[in-house]
Protein backbone atom coordinates (compact mmCIF):
# COMPACT_ATOMS: atom_id res chain seq x y z
CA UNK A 1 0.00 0.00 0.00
CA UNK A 2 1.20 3.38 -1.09
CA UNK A 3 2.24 5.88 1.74
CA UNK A 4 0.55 9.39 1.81
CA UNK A 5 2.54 12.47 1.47
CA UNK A 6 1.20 13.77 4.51
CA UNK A 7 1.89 11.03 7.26
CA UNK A 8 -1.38 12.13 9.53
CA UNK A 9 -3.63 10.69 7.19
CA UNK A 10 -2.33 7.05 6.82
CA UNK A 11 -5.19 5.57 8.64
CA UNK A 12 -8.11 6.56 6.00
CA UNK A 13 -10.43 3.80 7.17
CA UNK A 14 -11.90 0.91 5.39
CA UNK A 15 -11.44 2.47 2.05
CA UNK A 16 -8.14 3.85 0.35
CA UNK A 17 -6.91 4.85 -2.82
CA UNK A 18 -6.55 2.33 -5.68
CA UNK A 19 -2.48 3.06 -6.66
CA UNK A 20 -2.62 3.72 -10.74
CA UNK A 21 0.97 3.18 -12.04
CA UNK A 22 -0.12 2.33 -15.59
CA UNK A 23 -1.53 5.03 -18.09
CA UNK A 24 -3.99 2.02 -20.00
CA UNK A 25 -5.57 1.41 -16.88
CA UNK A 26 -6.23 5.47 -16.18
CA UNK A 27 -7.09 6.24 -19.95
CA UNK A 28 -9.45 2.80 -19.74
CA UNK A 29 -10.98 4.61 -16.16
CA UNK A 30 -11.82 8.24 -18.22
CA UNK A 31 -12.97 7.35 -21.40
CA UNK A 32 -15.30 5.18 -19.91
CA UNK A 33 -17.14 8.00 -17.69
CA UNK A 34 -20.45 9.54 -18.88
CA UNK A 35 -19.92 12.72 -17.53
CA UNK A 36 -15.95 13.47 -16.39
CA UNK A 37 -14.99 17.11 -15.16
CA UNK A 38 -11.05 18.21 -15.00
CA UNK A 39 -10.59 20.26 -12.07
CA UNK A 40 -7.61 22.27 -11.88
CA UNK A 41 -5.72 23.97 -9.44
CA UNK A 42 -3.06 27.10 -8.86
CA UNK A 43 -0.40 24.81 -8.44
CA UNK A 44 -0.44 23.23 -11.83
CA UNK A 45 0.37 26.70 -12.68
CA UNK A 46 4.03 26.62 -10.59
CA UNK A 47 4.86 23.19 -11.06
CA UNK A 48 7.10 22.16 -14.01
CA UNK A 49 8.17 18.69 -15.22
CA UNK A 50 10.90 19.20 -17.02
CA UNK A 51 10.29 22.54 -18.78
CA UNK A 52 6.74 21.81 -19.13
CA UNK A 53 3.96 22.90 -17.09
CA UNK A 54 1.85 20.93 -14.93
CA UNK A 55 -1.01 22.54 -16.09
CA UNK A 56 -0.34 21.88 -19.94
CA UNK A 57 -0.42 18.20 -19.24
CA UNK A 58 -3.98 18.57 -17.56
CA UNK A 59 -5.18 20.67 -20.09
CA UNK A 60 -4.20 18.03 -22.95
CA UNK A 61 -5.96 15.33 -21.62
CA UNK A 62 -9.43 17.17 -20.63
CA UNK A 63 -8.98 18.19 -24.53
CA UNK A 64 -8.50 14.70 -25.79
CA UNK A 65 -11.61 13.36 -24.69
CA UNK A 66 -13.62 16.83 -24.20
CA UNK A 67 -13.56 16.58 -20.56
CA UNK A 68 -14.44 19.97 -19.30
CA UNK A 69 -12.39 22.19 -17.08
CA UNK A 70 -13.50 23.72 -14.05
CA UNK A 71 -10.37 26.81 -13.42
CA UNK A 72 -10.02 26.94 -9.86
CA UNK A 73 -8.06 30.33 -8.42
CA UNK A 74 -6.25 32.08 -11.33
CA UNK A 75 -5.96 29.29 -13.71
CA UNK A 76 -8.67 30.53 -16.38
CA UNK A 77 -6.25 32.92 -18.46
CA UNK A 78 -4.03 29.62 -18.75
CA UNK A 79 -6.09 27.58 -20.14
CA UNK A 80 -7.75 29.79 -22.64
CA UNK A 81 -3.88 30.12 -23.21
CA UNK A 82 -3.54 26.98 -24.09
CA UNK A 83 -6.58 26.68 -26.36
CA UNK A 84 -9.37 25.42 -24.22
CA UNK A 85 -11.99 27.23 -22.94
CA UNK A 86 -13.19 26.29 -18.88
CA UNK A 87 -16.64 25.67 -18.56
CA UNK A 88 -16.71 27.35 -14.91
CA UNK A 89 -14.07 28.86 -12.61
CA UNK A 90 -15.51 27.94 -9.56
CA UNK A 91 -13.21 27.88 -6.23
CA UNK A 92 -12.36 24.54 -4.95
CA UNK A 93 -14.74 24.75 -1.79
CA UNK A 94 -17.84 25.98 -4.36
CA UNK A 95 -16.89 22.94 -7.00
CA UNK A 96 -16.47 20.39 -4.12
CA UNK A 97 -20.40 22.16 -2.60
CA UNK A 98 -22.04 21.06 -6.21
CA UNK A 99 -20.24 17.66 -6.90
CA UNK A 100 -21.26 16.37 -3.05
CA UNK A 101 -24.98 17.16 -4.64
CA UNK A 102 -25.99 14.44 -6.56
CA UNK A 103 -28.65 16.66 -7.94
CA UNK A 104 -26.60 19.12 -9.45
CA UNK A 105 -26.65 19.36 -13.12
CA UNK A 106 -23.28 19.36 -13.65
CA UNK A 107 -21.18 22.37 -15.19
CA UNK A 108 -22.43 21.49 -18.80
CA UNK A 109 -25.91 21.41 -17.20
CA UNK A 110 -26.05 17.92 -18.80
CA UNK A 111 -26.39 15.89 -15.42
CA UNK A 112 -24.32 15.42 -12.55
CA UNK A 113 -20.80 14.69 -13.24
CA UNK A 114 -19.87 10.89 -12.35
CA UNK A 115 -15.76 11.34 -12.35
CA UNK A 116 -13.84 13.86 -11.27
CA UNK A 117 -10.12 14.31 -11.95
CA UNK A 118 -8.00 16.67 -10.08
CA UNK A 119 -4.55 18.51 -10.62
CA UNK A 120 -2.53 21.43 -8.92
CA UNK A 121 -3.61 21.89 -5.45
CA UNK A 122 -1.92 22.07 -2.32
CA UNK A 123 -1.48 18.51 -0.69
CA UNK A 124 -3.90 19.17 2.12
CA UNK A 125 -6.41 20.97 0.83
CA UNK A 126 -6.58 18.38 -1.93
CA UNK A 127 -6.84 15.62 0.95
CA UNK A 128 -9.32 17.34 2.57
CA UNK A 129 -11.47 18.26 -0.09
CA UNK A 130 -11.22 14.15 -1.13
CA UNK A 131 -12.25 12.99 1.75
CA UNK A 132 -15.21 14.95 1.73
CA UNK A 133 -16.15 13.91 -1.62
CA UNK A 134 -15.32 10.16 0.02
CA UNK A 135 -17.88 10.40 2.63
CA UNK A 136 -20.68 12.87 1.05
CA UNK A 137 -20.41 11.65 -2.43
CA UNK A 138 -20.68 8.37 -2.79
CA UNK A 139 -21.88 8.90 -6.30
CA UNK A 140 -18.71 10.03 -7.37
CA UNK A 141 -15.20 8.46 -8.64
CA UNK A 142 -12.23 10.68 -7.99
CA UNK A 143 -8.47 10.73 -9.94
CA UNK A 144 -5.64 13.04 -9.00
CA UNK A 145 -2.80 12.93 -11.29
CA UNK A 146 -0.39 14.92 -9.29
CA UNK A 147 2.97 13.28 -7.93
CA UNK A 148 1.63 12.44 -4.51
CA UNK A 149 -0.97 9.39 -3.33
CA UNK A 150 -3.97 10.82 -1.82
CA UNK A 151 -5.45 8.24 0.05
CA UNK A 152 -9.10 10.09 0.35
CA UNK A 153 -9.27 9.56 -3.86
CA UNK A 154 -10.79 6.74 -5.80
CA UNK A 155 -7.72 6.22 -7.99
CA UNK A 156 -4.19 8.17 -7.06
CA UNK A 157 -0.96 8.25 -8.71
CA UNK A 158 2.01 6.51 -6.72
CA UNK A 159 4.59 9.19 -4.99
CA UNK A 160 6.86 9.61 -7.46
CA UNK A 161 10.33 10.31 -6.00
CA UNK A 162 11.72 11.25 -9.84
CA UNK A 163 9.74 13.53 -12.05
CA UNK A 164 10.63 11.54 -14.81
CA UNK A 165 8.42 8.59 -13.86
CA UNK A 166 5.36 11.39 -13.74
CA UNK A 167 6.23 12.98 -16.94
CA UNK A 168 6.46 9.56 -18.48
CA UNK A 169 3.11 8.30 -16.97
CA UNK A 170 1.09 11.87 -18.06
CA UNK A 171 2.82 11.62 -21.70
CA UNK A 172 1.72 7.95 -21.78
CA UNK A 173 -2.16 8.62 -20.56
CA UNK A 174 -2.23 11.27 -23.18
CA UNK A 175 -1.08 9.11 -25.99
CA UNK A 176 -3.43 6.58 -24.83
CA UNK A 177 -6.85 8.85 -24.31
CA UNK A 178 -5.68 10.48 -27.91
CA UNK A 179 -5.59 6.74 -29.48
């Protein structure tokens, strides 16, 4: 079992994060989702991966399968940047409000969303904010792709000690939701 970042939340109850080392298995998870949403946070904004921006990865793959983007924060002029247009900019405590509502219509207003990935944001907010969605939204299926294991998520990436192994992993879930 993968370790969290944050060692206070290693006991997460009956029900942890499934580990997701392989991009077939994560590009398998999204394109089979009625109605995904890419959430994105300010961090994807600072991080890089080797000269690349977090956010640029996050921003390929809701384009690859039109998943659309909910800009958290200051994010919106960066993703119209890069060519896509968010369909809200919502902060994270008013996105995580609608998605624990299983009434919501969703930010389409095509029906509440059933997956929600989730990039960029600090470590414990993010953990937070997932285990709310745990408990209150049981309707729901969370990813986070960043470089830490969030145990409060349905599916989280490893900790990756090299950002090599994370570039390689986004690159390869890209290739494989664009195939």
């Amino acid at each position: 079992m993968a370790l969290p970042y944050h060692k206070v939340n290693v006991l997460t109850g009956f029900k942890a994060a499934t580990e997701m080392k392989d991009p077939k298995a994560l590009a398998k998870i999204i394109k089979k989702a009625s109605r995904p949403l890419m959430v994105i946070g300010p961090k994807a904004l600072t991080i890089q991966i080797d000269g690349k921006a977090f956010i640029e990865y996050l921003v390929e793959i809701a384009k690859a399968v039109d998943i659309p983007i909910c800009a958290t924060a200051h994010t919106k002029g960066k993703v119209e940047e890069l060519g896509a247009q968010p369909e809200s900019t919502y902060d994270i405590m008013e996105i995580l409000n609608h998605l624990k509502d299983p009434e919501w219509k969703g930010v389409r207003g095509q029906g509440c969303h059933d997956l929600v990935i989730f990039g960029g944001f600090r470590t414990d907010i993010g953990n937070q904010g997932l285990s709310t969605l745990k408990h209150f939204a049981p309707h729901l299926k969370t990813i986070t792709l960043c470089k830490f294991y969030y145990p409060n998520a349905t599916f989280s990436l490893p900790n990756f000690r090299k950002d090599e192994e994370w570039k390689a992993l986004l690159e390869g879930l890209v290739g494989e939701l664009k195939s």
